[in-house]
C-alpha atoms as a PDB file:
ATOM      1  CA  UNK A   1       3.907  87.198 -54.581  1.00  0.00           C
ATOM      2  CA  UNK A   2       1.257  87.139 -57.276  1.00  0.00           C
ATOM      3  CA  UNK A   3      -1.633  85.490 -56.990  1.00  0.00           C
ATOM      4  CA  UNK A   4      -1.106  82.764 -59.015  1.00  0.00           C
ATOM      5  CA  UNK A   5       1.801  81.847 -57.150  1.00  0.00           C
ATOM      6  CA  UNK A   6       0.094  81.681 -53.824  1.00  0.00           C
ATOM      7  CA  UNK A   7      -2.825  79.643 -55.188  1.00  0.00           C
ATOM      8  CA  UNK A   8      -0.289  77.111 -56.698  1.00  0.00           C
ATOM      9  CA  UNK A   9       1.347  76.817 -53.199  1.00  0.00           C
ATOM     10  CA  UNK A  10      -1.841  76.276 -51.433  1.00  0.00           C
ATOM     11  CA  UNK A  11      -3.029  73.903 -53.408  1.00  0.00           C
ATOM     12  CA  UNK A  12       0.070  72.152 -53.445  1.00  0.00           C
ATOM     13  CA  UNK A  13      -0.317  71.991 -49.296  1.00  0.00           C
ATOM     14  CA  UNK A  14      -3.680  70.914 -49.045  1.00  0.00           C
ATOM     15  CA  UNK A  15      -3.244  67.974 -51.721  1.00  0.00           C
ATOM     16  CA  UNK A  16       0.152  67.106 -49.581  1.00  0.00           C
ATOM     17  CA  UNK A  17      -2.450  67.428 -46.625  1.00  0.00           C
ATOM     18  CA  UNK A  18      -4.696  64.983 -48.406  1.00  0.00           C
ATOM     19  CA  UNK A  19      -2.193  62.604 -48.933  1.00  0.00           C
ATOM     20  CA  UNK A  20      -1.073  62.260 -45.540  1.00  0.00           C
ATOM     21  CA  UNK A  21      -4.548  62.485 -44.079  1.00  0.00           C
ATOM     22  CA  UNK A  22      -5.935  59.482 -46.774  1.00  0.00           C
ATOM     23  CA  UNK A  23      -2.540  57.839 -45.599  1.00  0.00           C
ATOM     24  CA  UNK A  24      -3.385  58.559 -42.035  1.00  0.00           C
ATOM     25  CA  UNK A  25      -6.982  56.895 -42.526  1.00  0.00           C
ATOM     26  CA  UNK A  26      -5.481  53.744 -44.224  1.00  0.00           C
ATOM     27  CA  UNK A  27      -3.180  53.513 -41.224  1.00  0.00           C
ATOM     28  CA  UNK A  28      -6.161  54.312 -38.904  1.00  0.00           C
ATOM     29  CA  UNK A  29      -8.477  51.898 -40.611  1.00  0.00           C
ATOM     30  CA  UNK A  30      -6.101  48.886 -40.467  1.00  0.00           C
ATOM     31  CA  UNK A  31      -4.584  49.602 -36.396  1.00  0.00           C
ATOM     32  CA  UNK A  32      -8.418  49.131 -36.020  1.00  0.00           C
ATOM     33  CA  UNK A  33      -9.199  45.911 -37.886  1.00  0.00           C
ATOM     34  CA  UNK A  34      -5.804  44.671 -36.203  1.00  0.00           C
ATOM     35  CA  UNK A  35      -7.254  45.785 -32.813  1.00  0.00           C
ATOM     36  CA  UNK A  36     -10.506  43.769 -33.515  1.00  0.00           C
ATOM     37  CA  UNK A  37      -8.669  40.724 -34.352  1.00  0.00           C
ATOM     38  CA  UNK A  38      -6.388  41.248 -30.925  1.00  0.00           C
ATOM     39  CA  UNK A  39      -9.516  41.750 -29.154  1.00  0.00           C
ATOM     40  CA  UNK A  40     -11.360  38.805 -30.991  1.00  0.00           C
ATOM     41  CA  UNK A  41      -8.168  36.319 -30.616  1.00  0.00           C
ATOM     42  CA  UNK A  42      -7.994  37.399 -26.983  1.00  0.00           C
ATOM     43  CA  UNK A  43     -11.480  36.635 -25.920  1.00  0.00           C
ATOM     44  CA  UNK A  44     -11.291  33.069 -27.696  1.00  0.00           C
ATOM     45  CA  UNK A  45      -7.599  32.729 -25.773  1.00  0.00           C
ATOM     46  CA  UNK A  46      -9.290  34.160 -22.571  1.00  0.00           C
ATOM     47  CA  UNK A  47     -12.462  31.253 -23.046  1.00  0.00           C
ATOM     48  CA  UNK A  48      -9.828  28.699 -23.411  1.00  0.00           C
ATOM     49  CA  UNK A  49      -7.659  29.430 -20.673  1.00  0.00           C
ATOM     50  CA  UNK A  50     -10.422  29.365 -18.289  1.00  0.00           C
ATOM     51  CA  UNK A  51     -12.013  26.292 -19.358  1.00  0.00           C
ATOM     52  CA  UNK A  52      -8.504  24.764 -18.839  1.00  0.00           C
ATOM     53  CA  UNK A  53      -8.131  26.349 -15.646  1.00  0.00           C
ATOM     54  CA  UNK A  54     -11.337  24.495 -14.805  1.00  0.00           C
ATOM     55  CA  UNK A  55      -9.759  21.401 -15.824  1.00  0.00           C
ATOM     56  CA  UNK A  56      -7.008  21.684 -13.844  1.00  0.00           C
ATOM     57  CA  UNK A  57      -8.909  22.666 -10.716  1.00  0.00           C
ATOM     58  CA  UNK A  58     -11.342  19.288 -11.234  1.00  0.00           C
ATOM     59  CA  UNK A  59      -7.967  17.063 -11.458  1.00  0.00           C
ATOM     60  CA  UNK A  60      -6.370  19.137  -8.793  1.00  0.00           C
ATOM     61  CA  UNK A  61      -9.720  18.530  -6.739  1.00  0.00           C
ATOM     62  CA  UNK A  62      -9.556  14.944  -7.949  1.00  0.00           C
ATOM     63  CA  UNK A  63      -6.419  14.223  -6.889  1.00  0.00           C
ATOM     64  CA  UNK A  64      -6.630  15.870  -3.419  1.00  0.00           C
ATOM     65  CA  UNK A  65      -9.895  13.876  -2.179  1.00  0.00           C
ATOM     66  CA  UNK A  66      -7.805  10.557  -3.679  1.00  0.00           C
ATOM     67  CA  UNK A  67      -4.911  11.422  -1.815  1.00  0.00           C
ATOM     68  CA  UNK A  68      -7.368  12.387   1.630  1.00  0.00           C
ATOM     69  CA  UNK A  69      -9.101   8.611   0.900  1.00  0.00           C
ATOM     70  CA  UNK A  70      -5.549   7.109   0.615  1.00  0.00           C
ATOM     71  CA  UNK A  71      -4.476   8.752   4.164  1.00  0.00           C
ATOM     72  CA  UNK A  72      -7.514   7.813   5.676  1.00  0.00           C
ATOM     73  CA  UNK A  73      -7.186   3.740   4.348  1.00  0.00           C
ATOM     74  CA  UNK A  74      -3.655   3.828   5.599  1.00  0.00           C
ATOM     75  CA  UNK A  75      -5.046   5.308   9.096  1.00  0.00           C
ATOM     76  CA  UNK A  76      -7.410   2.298   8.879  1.00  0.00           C
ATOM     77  CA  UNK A  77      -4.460   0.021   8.035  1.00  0.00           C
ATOM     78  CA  UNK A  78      -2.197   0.813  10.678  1.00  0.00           C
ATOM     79  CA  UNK A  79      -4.705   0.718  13.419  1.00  0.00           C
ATOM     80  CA  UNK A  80      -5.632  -2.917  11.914  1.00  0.00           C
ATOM     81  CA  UNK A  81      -1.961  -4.140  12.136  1.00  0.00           C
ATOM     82  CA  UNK A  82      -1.757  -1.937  15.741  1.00  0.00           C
ATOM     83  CA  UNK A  83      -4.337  -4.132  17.158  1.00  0.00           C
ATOM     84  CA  UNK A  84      -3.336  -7.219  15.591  1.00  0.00           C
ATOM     85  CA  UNK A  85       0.096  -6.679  16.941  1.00  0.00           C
ATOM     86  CA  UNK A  86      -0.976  -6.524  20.072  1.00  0.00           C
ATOM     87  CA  UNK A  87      -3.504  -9.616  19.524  1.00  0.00           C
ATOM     88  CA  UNK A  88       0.127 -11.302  18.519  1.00  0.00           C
ATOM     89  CA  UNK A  89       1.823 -10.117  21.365  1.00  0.00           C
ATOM     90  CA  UNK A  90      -0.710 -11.885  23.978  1.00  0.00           C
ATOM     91  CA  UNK A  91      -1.188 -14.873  22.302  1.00  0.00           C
ATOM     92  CA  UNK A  92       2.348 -15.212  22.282  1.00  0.00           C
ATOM     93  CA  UNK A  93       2.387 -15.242  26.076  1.00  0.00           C
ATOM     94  CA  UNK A  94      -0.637 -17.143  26.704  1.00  0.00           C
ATOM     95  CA  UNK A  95      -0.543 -20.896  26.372  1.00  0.00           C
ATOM     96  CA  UNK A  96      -2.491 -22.841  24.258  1.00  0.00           C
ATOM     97  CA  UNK A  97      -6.088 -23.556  24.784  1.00  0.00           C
ATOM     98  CA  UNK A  98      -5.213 -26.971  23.449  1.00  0.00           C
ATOM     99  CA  UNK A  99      -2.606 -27.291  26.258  1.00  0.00           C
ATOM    100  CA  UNK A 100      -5.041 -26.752  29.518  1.00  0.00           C
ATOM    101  CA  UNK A 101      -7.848 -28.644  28.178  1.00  0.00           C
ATOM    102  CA  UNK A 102      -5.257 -32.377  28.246  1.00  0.00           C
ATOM    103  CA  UNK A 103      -4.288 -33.057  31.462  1.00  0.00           C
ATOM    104  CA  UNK A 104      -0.455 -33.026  31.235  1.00  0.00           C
ATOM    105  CA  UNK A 105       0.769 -36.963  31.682  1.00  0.00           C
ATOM    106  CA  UNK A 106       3.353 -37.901  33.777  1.00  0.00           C
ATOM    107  CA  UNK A 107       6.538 -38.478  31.409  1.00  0.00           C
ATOM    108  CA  UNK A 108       7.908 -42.027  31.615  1.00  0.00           C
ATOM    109  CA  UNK A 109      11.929 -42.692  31.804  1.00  0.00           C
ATOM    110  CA  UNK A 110      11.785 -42.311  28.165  1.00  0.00           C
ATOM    111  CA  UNK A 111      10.513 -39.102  27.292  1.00  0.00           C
ATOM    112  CA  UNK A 112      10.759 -35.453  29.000  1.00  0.00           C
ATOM    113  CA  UNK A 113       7.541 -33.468  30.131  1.00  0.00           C
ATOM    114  CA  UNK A 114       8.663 -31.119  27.026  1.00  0.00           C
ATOM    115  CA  UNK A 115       8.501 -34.181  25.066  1.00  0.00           C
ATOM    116  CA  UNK A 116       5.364 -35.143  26.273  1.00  0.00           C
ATOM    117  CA  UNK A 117       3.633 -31.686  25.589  1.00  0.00           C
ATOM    118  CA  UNK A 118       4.923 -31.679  22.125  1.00  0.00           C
ATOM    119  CA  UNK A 119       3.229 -35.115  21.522  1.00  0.00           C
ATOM    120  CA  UNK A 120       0.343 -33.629  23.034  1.00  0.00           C
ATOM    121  CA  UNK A 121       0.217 -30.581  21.101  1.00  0.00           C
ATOM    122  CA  UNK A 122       0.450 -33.230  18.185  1.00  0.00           C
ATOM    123  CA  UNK A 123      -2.307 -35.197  18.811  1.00  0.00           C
ATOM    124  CA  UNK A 124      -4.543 -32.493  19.262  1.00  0.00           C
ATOM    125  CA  UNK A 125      -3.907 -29.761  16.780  1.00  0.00           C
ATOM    126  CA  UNK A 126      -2.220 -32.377  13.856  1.00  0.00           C
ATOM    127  CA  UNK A 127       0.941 -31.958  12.484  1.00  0.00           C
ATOM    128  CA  UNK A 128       2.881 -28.348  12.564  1.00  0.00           C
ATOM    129  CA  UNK A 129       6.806 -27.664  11.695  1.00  0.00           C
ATOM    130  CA  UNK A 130       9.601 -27.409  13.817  1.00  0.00           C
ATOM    131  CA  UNK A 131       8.946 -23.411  13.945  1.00  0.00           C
ATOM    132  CA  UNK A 132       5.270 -24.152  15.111  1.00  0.00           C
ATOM    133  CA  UNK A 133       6.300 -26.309  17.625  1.00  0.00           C
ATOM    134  CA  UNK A 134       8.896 -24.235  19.106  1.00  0.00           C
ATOM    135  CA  UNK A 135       6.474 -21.380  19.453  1.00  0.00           C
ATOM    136  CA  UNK A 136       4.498 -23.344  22.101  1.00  0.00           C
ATOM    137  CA  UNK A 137       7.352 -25.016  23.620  1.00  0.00           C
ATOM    138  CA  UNK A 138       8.941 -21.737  23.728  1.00  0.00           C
ATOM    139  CA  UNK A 139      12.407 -23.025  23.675  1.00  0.00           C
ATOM    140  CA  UNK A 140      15.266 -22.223  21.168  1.00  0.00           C
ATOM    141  CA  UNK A 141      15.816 -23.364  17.539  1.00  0.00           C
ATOM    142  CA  UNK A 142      18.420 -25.958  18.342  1.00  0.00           C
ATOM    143  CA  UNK A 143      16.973 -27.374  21.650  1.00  0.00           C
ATOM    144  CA  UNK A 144      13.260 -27.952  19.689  1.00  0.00           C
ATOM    145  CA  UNK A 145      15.604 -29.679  16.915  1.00  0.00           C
ATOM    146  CA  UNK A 146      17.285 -32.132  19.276  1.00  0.00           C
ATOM    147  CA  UNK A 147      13.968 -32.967  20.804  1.00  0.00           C
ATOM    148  CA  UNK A 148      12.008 -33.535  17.605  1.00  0.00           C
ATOM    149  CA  UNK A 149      14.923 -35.544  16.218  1.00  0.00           C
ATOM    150  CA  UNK A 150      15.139 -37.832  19.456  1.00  0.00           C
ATOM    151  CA  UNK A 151      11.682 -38.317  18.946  1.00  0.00           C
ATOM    152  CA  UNK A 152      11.462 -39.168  15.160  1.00  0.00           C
ATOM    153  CA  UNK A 153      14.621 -41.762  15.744  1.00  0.00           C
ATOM    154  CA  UNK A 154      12.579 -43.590  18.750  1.00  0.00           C
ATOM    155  CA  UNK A 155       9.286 -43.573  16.378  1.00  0.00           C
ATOM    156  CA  UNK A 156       6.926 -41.586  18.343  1.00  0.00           C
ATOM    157  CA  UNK A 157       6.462 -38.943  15.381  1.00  0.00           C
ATOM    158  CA  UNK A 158       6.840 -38.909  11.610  1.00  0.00           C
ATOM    159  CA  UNK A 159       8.689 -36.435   9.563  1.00  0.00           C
ATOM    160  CA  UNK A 160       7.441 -35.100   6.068  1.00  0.00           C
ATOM    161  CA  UNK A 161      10.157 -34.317   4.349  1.00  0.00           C
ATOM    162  CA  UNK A 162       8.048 -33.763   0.736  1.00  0.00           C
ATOM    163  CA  UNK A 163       7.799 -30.231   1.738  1.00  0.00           C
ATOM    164  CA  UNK A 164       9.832 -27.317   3.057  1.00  0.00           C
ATOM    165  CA  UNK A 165      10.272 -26.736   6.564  1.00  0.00           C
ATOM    166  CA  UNK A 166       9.534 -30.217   7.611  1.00  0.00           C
ATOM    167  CA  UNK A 167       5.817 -30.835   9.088  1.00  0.00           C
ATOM    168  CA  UNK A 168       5.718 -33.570  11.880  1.00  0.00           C
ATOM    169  CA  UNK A 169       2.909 -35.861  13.174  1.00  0.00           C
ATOM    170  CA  UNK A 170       2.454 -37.993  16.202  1.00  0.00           C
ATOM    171  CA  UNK A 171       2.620 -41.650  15.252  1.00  0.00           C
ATOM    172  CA  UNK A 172       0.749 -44.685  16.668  1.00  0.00           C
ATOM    173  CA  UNK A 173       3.594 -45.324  18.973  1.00  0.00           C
ATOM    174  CA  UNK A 174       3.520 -41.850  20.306  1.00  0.00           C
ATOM    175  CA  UNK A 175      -0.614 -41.932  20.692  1.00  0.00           C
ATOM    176  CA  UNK A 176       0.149 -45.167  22.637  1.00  0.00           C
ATOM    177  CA  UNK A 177       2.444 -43.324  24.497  1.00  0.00           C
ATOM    178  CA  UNK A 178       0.438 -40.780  25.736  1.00  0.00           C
ATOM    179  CA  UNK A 179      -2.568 -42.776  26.492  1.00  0.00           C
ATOM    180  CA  UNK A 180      -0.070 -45.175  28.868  1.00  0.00           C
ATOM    181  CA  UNK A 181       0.939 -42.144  30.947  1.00  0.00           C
ATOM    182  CA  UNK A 182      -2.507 -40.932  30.895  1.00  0.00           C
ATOM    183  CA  UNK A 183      -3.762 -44.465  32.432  1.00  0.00           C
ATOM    184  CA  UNK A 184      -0.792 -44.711  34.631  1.00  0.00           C
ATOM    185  CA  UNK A 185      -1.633 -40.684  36.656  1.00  0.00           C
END
């Protein structure tokens, strides 16, 4: 090959070989600026997931001492109704202050001692429905209902019938009553 020739082909390689390396330098130059941005978006992605994972940890932390606070004031709750339950359950056996403190009369031919206490519950602690009274009689539905009606139709207690359940008072009659068989003992 002549001289010529070989220059041509030379040349011809080394401007191919320029091509593909200012090709290769373009490609190099723009994998970088994409790299930066990656790296760039990244870091601002990074910064914003943690200051939402702090977020979430203050709510999570939030919520957690709410929910301990709520435990504790239902703790607090149920040892209130615990102790008032049991408050119920021995006043429910014990009988009325109200009831020691009157000296229980002798009933007459008219009235029963059951009778009698009811008036005296009456007269002391004012009027109460047929559910209070049966609590201190401690006697069933129906029986307390017989006894208040017997004594509502002979006059020794009024029935308010303006509100619901019924309240009853002791009437003049009844105070009368009581204060005969309280002479007569």
């Amino acid at each position: 090959m002549s001289t010529t020739k070989h220059l041509a082909k030379n040349w011809r390689k080394r401007s191919i070989d320029a091509t593909t390396l200012t090709t290769a330098a373009l490609l190099l130059a723009a994998a970088i600026a994409y790299g930066i941005l990656y790296i760039r978006r990244m870091s601002s992605v990074s910064r914003e997931y943690e200051a939402i994972k702090e977020d979430l940890e203050a709510i999570a932390q939030y919520v957690r001492r709410t929910l301990q606070e709520m435990e504790e004031r239902i703790a607090q709750l149920a040892s209130r109704v615990e102790e008032l339950e049991k408050k119920l359950r021995a006043e429910a056996f014990k009988p009325s202050p109200s009831v020691r403190k009157v000296p229980v009369a002798k009933p007459s031919a008219e009235v029963t001692p059951t009778e009698v206490e009811i008036l005296q519950h009456l007269l002391l602690e004012g009027e109460k429905t047929s559910a209070d009274i049966r609590g201190i009689i401690n006697r069933s539905r129906e029986h307390t209902a017989r006894l208040l009606k017997k004594l509502f139709e002979e006059g020794f207690v009024e029935r308010d019938t303006t509100k619901t359940p019924f309240r009853y008072r002791i009437t003049e009659k009844g105070k009368k009553l009581l204060e005969s068989l309280s002479q007569s003992q």
